[in-house]
Protein backbone atom coordinates (compact mmCIF):
# COMPACT_ATOMS: atom_id res chain seq x y z
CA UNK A 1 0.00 0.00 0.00
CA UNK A 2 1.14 3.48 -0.26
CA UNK A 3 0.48 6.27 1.29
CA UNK A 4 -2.80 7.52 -0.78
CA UNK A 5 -4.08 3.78 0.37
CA UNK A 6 -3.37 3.69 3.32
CA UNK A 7 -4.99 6.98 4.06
CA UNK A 8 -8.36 4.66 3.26
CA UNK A 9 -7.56 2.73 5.59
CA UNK A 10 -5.65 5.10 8.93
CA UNK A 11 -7.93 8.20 9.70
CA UNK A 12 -4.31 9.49 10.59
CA UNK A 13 -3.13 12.57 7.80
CA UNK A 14 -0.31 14.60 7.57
CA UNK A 15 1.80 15.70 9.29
CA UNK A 16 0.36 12.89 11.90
CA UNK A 17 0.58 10.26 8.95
CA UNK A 18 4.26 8.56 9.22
CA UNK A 19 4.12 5.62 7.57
CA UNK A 20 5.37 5.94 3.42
CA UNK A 21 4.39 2.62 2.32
CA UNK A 22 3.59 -0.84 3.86
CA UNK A 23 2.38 -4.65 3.14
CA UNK A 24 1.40 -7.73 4.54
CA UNK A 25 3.82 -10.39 4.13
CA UNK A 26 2.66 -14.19 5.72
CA UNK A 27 0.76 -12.48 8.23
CA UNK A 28 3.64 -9.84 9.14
CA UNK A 29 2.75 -6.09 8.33
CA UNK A 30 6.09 -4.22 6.64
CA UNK A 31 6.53 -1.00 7.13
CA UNK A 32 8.85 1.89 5.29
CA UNK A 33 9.46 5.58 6.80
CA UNK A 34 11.28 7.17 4.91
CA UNK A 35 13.17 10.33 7.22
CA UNK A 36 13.53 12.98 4.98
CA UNK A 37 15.18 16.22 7.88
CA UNK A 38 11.81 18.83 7.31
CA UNK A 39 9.37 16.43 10.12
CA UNK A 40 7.84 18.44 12.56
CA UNK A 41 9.39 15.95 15.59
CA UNK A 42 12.77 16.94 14.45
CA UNK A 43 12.60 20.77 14.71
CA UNK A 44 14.44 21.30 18.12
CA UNK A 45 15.11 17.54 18.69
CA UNK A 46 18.18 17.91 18.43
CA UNK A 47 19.47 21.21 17.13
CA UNK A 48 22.64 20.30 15.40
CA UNK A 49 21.95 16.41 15.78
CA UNK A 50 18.77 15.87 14.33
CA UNK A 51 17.38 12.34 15.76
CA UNK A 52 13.44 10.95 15.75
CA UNK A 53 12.11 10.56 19.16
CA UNK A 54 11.32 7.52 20.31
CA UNK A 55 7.55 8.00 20.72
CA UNK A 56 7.35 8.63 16.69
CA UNK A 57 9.38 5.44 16.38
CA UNK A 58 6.66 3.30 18.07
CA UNK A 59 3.89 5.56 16.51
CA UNK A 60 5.10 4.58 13.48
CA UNK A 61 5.55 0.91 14.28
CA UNK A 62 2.02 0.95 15.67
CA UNK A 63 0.96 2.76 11.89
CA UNK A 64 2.48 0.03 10.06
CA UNK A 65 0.21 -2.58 11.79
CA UNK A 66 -2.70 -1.10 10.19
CA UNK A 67 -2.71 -3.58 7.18
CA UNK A 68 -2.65 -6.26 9.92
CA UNK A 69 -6.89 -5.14 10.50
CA UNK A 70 -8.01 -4.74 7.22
CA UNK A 71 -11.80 -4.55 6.83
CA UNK A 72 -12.18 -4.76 10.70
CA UNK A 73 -10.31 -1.07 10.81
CA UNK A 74 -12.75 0.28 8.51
CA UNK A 75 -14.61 3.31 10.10
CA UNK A 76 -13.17 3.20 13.13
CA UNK A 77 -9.91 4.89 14.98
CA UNK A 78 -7.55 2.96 16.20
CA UNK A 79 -6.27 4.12 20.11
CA UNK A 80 -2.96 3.12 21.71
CA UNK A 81 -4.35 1.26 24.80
CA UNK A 82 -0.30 0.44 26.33
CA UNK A 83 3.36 -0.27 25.24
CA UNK A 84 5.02 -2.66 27.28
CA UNK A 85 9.02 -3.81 26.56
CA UNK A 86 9.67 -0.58 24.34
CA UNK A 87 13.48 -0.76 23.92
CA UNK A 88 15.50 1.57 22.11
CA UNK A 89 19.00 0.06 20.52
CA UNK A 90 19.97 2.75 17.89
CA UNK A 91 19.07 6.60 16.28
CA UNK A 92 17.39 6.73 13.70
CA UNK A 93 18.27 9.96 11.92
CA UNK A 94 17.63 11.84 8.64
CA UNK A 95 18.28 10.14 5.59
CA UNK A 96 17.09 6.86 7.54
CA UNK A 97 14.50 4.36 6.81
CA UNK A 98 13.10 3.00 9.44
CA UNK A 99 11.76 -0.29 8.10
CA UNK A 100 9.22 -2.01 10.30
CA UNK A 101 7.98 -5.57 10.67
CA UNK A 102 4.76 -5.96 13.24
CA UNK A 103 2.44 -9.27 13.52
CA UNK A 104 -0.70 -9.81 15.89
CA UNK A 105 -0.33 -11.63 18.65
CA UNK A 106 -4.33 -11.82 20.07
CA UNK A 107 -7.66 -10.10 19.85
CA UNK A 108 -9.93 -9.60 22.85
CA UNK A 109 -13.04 -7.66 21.53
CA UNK A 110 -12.19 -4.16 19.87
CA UNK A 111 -8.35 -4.93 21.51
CA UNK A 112 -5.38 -5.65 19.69
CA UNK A 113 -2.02 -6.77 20.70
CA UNK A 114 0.79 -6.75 18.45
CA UNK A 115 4.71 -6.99 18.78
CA UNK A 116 7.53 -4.97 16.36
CA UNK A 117 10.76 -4.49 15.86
CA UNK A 118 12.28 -1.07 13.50
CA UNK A 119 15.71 -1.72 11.71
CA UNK A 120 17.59 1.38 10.35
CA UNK A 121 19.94 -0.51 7.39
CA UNK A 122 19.01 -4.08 9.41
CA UNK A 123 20.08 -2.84 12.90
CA UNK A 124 17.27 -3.08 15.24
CA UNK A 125 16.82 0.53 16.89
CA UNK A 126 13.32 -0.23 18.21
CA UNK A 127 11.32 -2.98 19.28
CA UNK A 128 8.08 -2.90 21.37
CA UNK A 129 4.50 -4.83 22.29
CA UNK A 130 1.93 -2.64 21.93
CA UNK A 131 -2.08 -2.58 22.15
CA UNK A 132 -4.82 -0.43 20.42
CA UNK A 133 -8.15 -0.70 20.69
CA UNK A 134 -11.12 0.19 17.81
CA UNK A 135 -13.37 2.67 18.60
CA UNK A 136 -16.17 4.02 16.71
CA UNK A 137 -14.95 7.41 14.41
CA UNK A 138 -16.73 10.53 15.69
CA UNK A 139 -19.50 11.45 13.08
């Protein structure tokens, strides 16, 4: 998917729309983010040593899972509900990709529960479980 179908999918849009491009593999959602240096979370993170925080990272982990719900995502919003075991092993800095890989794990109800890793180049520089729930889109 790219980004123009994915936006049928996420009710998420720029500049809260990370995720360039991503596919389901074998039951494994892949993820590409492709850091170009003008993102709004790098402007004073760091001045001189630009690096993406670590709260985008897993946003955009959590993003790339959206293929994982197809159909069931459809009007609804999908709400972090916890990140548990988020470690962070590298920077991932402009002129990066941070490619993602994400799979299910269970569904309770609306709840999700999924587990990723990010690689920069191969080298892991985040890795996380994470939960969202479903809820109904305002209207």
């Amino acid at each position: 998917m790219n980004k123009e179908e994915i936006k049928k999918l996420l009710p998420h849009r720029e500049p809260m729309l990370l995720i360039d491009e991503v596919e389901l593999i074998d039951g494994i959602a892949h993820g590409k983010c492709h850091i170009k240096g003008d993102e709004y979370f790098l402007q004073g993170h760091f001045p001189g040593n630009p690096v993406v925080p670590g709260v985008i990272q897993c946003e955009m982990m959590a993003q790339s899972a959206c293929v994982l719900l197809l159909g069931a995502a459809q009007g609804k919003t999908p709400l972090f509900t916890s990140l548990d075991k988020v470690k962070f092993r590298g920077q991932v800095k402009p002129g990066d990709t941070l490619e993602t890989q994400c799979e299910l794990i269970r569904q309770r109800g609306s709840f999700y529960f999924c587990k990723g890793v990010g690689r920069v180049n191969g080298k892991v520089c985040v890795s996380a479980e994470f939960s969202f729930a479903l809820v109904d889109a305002a209207g």
